[in-house]
PDB file of N, CA and C in Angstrom:
ATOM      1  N   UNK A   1       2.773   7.024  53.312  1.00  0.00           N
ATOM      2  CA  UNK A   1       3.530   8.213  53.015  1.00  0.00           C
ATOM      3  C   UNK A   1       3.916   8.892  54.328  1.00  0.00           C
ATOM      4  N   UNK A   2       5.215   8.990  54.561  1.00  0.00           N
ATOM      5  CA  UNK A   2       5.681   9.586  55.679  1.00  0.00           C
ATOM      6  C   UNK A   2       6.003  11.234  55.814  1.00  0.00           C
ATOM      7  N   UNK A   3       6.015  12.016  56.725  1.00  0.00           N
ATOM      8  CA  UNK A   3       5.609  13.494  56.666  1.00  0.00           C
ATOM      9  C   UNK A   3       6.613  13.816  57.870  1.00  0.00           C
ATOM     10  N   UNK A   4       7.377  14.853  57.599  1.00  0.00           N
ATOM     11  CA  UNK A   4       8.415  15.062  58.479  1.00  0.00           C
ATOM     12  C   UNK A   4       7.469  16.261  59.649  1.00  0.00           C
ATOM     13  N   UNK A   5       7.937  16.267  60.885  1.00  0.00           N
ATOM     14  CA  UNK A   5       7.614  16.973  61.651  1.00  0.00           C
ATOM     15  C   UNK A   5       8.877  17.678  62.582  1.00  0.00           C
ATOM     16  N   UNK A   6       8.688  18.962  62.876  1.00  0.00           N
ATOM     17  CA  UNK A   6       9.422  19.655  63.513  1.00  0.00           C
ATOM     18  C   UNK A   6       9.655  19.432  64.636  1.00  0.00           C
ATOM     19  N   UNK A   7      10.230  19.078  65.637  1.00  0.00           N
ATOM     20  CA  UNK A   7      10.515  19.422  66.817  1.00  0.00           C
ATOM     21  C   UNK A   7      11.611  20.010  67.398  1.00  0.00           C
ATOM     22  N   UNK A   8      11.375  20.839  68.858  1.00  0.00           N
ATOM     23  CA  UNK A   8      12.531  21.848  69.412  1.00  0.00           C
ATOM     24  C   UNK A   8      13.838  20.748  69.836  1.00  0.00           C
ATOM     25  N   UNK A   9      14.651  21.137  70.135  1.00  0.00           N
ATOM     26  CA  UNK A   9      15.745  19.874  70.881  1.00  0.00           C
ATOM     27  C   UNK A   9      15.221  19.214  72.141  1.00  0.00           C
ATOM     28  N   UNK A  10      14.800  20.219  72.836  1.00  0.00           N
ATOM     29  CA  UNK A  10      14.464  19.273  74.283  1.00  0.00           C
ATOM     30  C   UNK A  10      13.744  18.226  73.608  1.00  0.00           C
ATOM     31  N   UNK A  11      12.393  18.523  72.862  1.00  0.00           N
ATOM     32  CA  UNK A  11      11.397  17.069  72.678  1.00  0.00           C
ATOM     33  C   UNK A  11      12.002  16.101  71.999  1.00  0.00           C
ATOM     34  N   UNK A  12      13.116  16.605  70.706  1.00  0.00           N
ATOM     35  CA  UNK A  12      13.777  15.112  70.133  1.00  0.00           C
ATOM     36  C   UNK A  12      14.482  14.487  71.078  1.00  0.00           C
ATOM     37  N   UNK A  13      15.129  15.407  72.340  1.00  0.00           N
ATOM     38  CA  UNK A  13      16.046  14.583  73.250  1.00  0.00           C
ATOM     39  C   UNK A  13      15.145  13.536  74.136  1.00  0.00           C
ATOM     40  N   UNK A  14      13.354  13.914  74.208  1.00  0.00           N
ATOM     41  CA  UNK A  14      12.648  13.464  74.931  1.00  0.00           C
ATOM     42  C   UNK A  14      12.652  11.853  74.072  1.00  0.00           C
ATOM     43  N   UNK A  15      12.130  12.467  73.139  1.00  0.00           N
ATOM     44  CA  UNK A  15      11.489  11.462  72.305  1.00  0.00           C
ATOM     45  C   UNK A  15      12.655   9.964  71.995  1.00  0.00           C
ATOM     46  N   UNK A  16      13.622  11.019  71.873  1.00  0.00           N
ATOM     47  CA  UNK A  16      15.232   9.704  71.445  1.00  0.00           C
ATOM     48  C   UNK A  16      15.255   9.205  73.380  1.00  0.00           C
ATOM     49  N   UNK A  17      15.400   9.441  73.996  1.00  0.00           N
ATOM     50  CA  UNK A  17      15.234   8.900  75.597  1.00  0.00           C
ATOM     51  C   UNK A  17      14.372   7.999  75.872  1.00  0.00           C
ATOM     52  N   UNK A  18      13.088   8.435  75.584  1.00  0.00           N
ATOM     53  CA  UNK A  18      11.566   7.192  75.136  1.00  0.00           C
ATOM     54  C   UNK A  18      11.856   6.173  74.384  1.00  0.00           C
ATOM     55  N   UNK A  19      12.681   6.246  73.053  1.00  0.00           N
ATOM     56  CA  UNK A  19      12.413   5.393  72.267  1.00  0.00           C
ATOM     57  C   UNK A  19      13.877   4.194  73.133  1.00  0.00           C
ATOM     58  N   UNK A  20      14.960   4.894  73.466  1.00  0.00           N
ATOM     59  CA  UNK A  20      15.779   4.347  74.533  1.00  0.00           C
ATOM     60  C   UNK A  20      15.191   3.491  75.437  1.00  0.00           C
ATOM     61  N   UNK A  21      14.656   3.953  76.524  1.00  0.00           N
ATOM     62  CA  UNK A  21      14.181   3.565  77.118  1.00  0.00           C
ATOM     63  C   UNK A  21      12.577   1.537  76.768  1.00  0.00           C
ATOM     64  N   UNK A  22      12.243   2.171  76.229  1.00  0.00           N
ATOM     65  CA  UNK A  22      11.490   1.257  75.398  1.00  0.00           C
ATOM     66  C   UNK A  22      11.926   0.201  74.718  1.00  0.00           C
ATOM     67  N   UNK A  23      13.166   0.492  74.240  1.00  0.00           N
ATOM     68  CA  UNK A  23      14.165  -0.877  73.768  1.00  0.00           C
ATOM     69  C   UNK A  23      14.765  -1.480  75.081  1.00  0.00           C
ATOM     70  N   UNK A  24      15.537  -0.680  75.816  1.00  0.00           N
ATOM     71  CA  UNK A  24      15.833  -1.463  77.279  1.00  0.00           C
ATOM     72  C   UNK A  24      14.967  -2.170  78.070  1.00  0.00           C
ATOM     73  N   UNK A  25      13.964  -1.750  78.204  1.00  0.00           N
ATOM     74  CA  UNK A  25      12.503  -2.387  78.792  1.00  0.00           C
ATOM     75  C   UNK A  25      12.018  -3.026  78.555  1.00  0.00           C
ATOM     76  N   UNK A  26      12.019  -3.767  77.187  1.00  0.00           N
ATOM     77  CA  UNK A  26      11.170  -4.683  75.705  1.00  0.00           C
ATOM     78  C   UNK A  26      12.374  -5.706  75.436  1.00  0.00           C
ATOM     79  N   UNK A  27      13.298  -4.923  74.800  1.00  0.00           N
ATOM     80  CA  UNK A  27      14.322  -5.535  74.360  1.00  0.00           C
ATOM     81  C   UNK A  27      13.904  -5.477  72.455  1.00  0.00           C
ATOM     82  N   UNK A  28      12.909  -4.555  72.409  1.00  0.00           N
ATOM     83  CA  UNK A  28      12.721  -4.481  70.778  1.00  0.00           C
ATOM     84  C   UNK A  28      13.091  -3.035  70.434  1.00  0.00           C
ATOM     85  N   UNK A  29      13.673  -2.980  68.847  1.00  0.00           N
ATOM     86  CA  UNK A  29      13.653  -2.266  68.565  1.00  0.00           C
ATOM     87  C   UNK A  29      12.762  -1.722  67.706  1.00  0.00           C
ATOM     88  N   UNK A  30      12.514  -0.191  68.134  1.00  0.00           N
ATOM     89  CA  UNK A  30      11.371   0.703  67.430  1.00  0.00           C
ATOM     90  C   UNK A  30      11.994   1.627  67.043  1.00  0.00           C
ATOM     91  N   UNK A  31      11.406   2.532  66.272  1.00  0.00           N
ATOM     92  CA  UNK A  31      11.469   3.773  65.530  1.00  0.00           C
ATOM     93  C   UNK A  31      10.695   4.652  66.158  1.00  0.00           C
ATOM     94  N   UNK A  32      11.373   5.782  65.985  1.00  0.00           N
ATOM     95  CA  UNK A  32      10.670   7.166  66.635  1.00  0.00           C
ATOM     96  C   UNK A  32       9.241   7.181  65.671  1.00  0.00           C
ATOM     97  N   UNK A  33       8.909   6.878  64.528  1.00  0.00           N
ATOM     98  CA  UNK A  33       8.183   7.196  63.909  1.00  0.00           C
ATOM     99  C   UNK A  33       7.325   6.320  64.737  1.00  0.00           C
ATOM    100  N   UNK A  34       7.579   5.217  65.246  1.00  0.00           N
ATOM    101  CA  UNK A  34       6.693   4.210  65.985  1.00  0.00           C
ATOM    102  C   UNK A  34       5.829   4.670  66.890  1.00  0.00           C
ATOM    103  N   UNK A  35       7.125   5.332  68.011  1.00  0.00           N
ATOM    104  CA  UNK A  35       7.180   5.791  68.984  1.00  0.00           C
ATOM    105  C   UNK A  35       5.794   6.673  69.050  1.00  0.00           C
ATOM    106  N   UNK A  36       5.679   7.645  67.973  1.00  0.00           N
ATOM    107  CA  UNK A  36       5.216   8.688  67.566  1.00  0.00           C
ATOM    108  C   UNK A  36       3.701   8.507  67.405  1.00  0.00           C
ATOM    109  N   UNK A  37       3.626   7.442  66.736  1.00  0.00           N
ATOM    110  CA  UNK A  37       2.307   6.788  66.076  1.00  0.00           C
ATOM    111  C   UNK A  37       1.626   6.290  67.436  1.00  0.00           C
ATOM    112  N   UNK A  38       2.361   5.475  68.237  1.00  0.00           N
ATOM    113  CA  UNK A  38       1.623   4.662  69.501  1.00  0.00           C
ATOM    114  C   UNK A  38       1.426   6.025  70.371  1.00  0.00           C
ATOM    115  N   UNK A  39       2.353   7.180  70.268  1.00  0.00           N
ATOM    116  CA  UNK A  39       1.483   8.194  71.185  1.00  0.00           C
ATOM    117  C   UNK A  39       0.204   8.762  70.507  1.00  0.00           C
ATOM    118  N   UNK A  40       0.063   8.973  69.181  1.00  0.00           N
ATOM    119  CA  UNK A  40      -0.778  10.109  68.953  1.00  0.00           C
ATOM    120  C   UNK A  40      -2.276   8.772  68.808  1.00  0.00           C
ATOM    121  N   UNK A  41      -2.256   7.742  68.454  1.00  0.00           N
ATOM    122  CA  UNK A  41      -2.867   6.519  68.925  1.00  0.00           C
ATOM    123  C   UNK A  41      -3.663   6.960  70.464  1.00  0.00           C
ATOM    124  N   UNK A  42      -3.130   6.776  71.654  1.00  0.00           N
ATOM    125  CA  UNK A  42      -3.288   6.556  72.758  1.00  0.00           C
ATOM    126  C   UNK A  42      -3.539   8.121  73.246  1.00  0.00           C
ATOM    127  N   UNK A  43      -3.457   9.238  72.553  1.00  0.00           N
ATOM    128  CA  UNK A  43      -3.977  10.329  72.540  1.00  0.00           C
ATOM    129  C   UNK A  43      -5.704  10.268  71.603  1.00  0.00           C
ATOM    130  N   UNK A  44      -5.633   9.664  70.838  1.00  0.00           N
ATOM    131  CA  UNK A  44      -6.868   9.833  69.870  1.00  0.00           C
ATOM    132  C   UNK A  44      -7.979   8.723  70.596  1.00  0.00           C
ATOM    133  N   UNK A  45      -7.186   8.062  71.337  1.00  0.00           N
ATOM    134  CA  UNK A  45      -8.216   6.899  71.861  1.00  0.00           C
ATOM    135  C   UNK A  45      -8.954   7.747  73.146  1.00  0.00           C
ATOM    136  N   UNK A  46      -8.312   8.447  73.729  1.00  0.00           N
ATOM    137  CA  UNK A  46      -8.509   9.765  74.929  1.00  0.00           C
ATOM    138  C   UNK A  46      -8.639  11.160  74.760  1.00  0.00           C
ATOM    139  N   UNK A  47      -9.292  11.084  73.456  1.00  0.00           N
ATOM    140  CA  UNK A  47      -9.481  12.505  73.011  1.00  0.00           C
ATOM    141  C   UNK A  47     -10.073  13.603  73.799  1.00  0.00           C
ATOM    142  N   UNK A  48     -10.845  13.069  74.516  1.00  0.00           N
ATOM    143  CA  UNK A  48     -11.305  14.225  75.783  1.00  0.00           C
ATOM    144  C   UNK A  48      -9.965  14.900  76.836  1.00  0.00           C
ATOM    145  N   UNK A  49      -9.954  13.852  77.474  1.00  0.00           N
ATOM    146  CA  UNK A  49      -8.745  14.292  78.251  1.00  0.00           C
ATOM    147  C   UNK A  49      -7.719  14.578  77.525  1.00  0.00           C
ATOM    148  N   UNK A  50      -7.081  14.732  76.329  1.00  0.00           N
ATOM    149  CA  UNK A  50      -5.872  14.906  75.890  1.00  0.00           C
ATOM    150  C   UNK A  50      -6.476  16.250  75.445  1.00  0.00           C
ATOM    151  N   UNK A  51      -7.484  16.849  74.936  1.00  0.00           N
ATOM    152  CA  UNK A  51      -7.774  18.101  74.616  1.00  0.00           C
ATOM    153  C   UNK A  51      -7.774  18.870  75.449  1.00  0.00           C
ATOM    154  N   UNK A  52      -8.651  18.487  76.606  1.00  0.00           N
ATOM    155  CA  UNK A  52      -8.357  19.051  77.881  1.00  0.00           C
ATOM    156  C   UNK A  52      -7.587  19.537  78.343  1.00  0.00           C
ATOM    157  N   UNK A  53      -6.539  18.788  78.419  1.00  0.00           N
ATOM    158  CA  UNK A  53      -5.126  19.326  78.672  1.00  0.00           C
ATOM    159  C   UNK A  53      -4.329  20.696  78.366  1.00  0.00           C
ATOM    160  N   UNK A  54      -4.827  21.086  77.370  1.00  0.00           N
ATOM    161  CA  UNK A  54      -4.427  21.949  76.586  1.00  0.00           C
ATOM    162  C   UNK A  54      -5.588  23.562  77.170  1.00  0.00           C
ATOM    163  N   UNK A  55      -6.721  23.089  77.626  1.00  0.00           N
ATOM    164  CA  UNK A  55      -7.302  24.095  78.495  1.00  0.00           C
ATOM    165  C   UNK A  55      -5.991  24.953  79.313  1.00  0.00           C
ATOM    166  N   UNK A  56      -6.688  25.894  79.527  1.00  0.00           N
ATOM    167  CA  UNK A  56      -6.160  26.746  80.853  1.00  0.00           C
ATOM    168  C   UNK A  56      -6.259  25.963  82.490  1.00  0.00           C
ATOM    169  N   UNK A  57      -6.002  25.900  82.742  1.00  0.00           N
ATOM    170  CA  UNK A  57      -5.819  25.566  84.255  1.00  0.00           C
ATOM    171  C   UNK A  57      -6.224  26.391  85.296  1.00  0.00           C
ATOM    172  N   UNK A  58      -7.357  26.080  86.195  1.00  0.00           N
ATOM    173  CA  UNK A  58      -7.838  27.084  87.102  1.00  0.00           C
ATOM    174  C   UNK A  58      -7.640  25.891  88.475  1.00  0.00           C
ATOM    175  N   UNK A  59      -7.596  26.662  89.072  1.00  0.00           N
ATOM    176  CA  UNK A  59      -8.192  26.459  90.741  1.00  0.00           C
ATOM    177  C   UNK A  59      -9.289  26.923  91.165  1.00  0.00           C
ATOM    178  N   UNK A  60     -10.208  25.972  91.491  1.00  0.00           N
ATOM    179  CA  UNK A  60     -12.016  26.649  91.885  1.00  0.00           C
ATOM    180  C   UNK A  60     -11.744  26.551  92.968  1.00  0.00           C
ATOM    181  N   UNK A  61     -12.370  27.874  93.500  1.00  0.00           N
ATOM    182  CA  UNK A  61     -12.119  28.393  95.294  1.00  0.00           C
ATOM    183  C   UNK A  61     -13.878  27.889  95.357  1.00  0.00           C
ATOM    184  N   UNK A  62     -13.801  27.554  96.352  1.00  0.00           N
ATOM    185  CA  UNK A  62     -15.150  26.581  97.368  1.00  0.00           C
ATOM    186  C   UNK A  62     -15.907  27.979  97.848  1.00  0.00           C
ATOM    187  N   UNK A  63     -17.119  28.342  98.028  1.00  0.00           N
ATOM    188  CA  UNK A  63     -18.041  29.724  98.436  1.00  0.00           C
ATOM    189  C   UNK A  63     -17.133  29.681 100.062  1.00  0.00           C
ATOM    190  N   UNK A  64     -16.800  28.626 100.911  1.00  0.00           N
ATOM    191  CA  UNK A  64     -15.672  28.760 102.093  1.00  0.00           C
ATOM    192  C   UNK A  64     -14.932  29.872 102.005  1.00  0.00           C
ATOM    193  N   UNK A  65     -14.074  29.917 100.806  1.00  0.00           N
ATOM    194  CA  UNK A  65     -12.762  30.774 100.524  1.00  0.00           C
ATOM    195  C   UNK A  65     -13.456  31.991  99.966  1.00  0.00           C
ATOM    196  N   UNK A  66     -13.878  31.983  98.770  1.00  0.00           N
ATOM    197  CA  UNK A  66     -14.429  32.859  98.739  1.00  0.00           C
ATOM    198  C   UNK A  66     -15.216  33.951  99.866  1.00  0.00           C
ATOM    199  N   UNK A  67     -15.920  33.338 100.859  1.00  0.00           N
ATOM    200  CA  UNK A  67     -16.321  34.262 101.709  1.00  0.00           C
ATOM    201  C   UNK A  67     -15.380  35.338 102.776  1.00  0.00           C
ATOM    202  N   UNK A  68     -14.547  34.026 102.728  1.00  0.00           N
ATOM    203  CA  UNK A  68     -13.104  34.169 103.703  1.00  0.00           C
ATOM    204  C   UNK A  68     -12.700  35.796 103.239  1.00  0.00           C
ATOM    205  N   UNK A  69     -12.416  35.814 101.968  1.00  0.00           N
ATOM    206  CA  UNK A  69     -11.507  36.587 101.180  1.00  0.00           C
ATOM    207  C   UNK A  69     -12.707  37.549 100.910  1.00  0.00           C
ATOM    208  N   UNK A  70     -13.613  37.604 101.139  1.00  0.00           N
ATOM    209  CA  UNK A  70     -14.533  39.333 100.563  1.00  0.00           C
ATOM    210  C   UNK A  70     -14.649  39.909 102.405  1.00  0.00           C
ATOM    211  N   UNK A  71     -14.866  39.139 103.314  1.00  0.00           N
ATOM    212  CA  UNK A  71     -14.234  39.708 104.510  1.00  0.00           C
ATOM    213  C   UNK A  71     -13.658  40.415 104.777  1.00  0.00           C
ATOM    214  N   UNK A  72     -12.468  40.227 104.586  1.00  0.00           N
ATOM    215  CA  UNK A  72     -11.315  40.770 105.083  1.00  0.00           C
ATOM    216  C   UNK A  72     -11.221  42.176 103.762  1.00  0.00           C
ATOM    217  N   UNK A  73     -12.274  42.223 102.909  1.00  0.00           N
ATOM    218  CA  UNK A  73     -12.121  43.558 102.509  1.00  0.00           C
ATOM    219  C   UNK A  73     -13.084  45.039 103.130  1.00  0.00           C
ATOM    220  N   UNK A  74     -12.341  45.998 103.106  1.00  0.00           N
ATOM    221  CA  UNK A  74     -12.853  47.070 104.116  1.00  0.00           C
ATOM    222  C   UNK A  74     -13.146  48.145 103.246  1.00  0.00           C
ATOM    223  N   UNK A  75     -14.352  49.010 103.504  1.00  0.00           N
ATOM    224  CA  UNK A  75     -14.481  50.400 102.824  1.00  0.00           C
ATOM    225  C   UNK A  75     -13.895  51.172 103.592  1.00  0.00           C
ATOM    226  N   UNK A  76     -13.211  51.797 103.252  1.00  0.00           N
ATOM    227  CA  UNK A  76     -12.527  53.114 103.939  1.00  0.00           C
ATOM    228  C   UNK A  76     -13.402  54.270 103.972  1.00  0.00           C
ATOM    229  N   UNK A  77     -14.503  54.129 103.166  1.00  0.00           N
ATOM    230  CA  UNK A  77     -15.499  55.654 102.634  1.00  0.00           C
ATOM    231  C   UNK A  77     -14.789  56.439 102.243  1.00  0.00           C
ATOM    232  N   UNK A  78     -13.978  56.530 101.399  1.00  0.00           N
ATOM    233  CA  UNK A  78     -13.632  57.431 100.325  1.00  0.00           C
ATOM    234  C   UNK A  78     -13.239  56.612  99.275  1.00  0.00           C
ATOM    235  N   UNK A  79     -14.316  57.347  98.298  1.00  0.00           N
ATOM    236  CA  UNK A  79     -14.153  57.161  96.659  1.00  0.00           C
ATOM    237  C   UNK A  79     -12.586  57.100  96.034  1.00  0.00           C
ATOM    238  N   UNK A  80     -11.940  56.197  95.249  1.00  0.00           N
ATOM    239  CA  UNK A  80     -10.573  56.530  94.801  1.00  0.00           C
ATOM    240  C   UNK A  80     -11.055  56.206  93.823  1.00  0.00           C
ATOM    241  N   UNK A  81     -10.087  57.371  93.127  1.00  0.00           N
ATOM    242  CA  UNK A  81     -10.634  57.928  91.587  1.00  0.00           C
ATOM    243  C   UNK A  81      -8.785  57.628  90.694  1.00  0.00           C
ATOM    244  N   UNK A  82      -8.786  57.569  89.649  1.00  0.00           N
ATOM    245  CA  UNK A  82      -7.549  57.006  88.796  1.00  0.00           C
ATOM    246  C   UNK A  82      -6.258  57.734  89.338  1.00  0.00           C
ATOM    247  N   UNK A  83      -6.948  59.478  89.589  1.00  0.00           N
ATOM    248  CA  UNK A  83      -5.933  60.400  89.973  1.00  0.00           C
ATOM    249  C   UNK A  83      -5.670  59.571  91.148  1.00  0.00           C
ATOM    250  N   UNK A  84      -6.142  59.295  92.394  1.00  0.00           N
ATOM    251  CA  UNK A  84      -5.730  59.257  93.107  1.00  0.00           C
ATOM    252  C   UNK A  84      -4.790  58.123  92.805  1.00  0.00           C
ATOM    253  N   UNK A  85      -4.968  56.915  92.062  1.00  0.00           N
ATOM    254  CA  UNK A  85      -4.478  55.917  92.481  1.00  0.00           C
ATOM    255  C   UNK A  85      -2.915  56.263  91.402  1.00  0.00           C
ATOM    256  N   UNK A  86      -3.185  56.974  90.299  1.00  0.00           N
ATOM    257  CA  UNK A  86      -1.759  57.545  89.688  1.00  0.00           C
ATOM    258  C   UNK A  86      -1.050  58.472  90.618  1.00  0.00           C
ATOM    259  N   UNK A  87      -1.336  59.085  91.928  1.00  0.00           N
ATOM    260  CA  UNK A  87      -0.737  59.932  92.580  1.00  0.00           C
ATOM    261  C   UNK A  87      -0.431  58.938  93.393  1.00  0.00           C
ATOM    262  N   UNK A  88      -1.086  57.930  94.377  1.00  0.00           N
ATOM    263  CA  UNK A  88      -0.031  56.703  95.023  1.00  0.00           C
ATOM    264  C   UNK A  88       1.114  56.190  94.413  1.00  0.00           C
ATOM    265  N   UNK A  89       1.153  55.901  92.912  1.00  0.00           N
ATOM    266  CA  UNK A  89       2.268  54.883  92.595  1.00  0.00           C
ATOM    267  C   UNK A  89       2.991  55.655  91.657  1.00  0.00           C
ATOM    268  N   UNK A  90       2.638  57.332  91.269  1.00  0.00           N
ATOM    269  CA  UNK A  90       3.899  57.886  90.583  1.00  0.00           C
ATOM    270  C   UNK A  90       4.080  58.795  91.082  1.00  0.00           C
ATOM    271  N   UNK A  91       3.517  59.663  92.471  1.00  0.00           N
ATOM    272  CA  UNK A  91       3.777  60.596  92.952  1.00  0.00           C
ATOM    273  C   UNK A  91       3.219  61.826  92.592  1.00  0.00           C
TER     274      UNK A  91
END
């Protein structure tokens, strides 16, 4: 039983380009539904990393950088309080 799925234009243009591509390369012809199946396949076989993916993305700073960067911060000795910092940026 086949189940229709939505996609935006860019991804059908992706997906019709793939399935292009894949006949020029092979010389067989497939179906997007194919197409479709051998990705979510080769996603389920890599279920870690394909979930992953979908994480947020960080950059871990090394205790190096980190130290680097609390350095170069300075107390001035005076307390700044909200007023003050709403009287810097609205006057």
């Amino acid at each position: 039983m086949a189940t229709s799925v939505k996609l935006d234009d860019a991804t059908k243009s992706r997906l019709e380009r793939l399935q292009a591509e894949i006949r020029l390369e092979t010389g067989k012809r497939i179906t997007q539904q194919e197409v479709l199946e051998r990705l979510v396949d080769d996603a389920y076989a890599s279920k870690a990393s394909f979930i992953e993916s979908f994480r947020e993305q960080r950059v871990p700073v090394d205790d190096e950088e980190r130290g680097t960067f609390h350095e170069g911060i300075v107390s001035s000795g005076h307390k700044t309080g909200e007023d003050d910092i709403d009287d810097l940026l609205y006057g």
